[in-house]
C-alpha atoms as a PDB file:
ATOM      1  CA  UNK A   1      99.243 109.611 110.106  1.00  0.00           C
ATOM      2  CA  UNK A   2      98.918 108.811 113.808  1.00  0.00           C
ATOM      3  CA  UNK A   3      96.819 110.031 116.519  1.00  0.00           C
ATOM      4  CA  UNK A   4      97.298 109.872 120.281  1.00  0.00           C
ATOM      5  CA  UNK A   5      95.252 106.387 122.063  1.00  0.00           C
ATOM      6  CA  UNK A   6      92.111 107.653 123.415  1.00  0.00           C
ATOM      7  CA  UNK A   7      92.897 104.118 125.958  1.00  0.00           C
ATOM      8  CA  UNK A   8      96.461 104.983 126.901  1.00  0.00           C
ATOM      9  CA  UNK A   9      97.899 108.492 125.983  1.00  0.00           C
ATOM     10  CA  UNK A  10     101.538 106.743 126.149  1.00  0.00           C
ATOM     11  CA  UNK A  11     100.654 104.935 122.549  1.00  0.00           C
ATOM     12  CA  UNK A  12      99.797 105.939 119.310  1.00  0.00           C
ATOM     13  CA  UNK A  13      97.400 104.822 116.758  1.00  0.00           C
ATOM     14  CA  UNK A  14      97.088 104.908 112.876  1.00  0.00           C
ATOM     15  CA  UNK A  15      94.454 107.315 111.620  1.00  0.00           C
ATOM     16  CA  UNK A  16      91.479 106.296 109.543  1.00  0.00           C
ATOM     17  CA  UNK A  17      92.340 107.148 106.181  1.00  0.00           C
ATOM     18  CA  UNK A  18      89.454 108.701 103.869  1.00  0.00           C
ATOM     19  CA  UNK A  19      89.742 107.764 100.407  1.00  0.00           C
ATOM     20  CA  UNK A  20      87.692 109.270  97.336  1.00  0.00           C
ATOM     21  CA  UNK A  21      88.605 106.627  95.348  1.00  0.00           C
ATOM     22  CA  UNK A  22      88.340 103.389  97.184  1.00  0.00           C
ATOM     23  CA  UNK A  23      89.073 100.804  94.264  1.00  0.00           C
ATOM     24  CA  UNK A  24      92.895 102.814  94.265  1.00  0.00           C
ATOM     25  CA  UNK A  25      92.919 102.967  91.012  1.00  0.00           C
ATOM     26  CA  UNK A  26      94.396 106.561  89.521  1.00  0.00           C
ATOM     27  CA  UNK A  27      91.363 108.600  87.843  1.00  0.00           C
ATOM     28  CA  UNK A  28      92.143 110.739  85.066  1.00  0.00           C
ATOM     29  CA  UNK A  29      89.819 112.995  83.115  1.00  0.00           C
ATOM     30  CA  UNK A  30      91.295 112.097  79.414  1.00  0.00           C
ATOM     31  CA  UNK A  31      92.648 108.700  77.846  1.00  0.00           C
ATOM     32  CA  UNK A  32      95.733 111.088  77.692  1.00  0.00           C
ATOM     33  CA  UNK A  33      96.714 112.153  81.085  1.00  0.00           C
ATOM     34  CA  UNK A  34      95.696 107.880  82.363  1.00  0.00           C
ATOM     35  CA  UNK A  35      98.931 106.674  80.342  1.00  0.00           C
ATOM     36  CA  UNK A  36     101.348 108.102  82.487  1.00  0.00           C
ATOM     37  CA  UNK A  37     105.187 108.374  82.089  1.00  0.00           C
ATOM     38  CA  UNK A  38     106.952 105.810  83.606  1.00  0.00           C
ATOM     39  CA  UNK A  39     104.614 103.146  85.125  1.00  0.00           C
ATOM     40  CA  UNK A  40     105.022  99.743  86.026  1.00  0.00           C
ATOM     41  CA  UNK A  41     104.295  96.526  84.238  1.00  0.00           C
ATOM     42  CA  UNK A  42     100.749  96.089  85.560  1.00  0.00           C
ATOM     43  CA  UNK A  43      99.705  99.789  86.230  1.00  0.00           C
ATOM     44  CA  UNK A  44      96.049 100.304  85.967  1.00  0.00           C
ATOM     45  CA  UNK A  45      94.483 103.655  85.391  1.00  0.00           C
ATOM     46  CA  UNK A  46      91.360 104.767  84.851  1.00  0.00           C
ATOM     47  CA  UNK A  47      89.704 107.499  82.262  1.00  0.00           C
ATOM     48  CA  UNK A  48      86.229 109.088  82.061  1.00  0.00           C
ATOM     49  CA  UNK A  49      86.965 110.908  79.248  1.00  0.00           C
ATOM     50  CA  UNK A  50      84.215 108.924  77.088  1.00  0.00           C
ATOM     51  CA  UNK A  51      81.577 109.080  79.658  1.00  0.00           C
ATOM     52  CA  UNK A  52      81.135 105.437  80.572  1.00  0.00           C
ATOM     53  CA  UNK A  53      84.860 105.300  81.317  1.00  0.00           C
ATOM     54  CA  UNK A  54      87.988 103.305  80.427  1.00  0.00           C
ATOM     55  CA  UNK A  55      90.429 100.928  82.142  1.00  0.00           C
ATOM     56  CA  UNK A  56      94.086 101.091  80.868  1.00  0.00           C
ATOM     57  CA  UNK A  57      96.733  98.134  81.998  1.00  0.00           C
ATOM     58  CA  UNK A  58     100.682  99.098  81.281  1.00  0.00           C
ATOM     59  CA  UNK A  59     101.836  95.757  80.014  1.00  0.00           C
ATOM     60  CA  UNK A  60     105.526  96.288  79.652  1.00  0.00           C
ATOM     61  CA  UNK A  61     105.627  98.125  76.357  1.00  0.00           C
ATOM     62  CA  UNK A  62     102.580  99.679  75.932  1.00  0.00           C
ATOM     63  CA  UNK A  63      99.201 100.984  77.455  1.00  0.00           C
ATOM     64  CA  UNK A  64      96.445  98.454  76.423  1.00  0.00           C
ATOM     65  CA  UNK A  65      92.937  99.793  76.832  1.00  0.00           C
ATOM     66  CA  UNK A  66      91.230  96.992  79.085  1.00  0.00           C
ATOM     67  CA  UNK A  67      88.223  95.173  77.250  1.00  0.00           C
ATOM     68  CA  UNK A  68      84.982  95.437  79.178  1.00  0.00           C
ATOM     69  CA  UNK A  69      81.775  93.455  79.087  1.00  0.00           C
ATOM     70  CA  UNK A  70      78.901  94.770  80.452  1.00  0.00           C
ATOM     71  CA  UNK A  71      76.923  91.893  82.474  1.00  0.00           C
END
């Protein structure tokens, strides 16, 4: 995760991370697989099983499929 200082050889720097999904939210291919075992109250995941996609938000007790309006 670090790469040698191109200014001082004696330090290290962080390297760029490359992300394919920069929002960080986990992408699943089925409504299945994005309610994972064990999250966290306020885990988001996301499905494109349906095409246009889904958001699910772990609220505690159960996976709630997020309500989305198209603007």
């Amino acid at each position: 995760m670090y790469k040698v200082d191109p200014n001082d050889s004696t330090k290290s720097i962080p390297k760029p991370l490359v992300s394919d999904n920069p929002s960080f939210i986990q992408t699943f291919a089925t409504d299945a697989a994005a309610q994972v075992a064990n999250p966290a109250k306020g885990t988001m995941t996301f499905s494109y099983e349906n095409g246009h996609g889904d958001i699910f938000v772990y609220n505690g007790t159960a996976w709630k499929k997020a309500e989305l309006v198209a603007g």
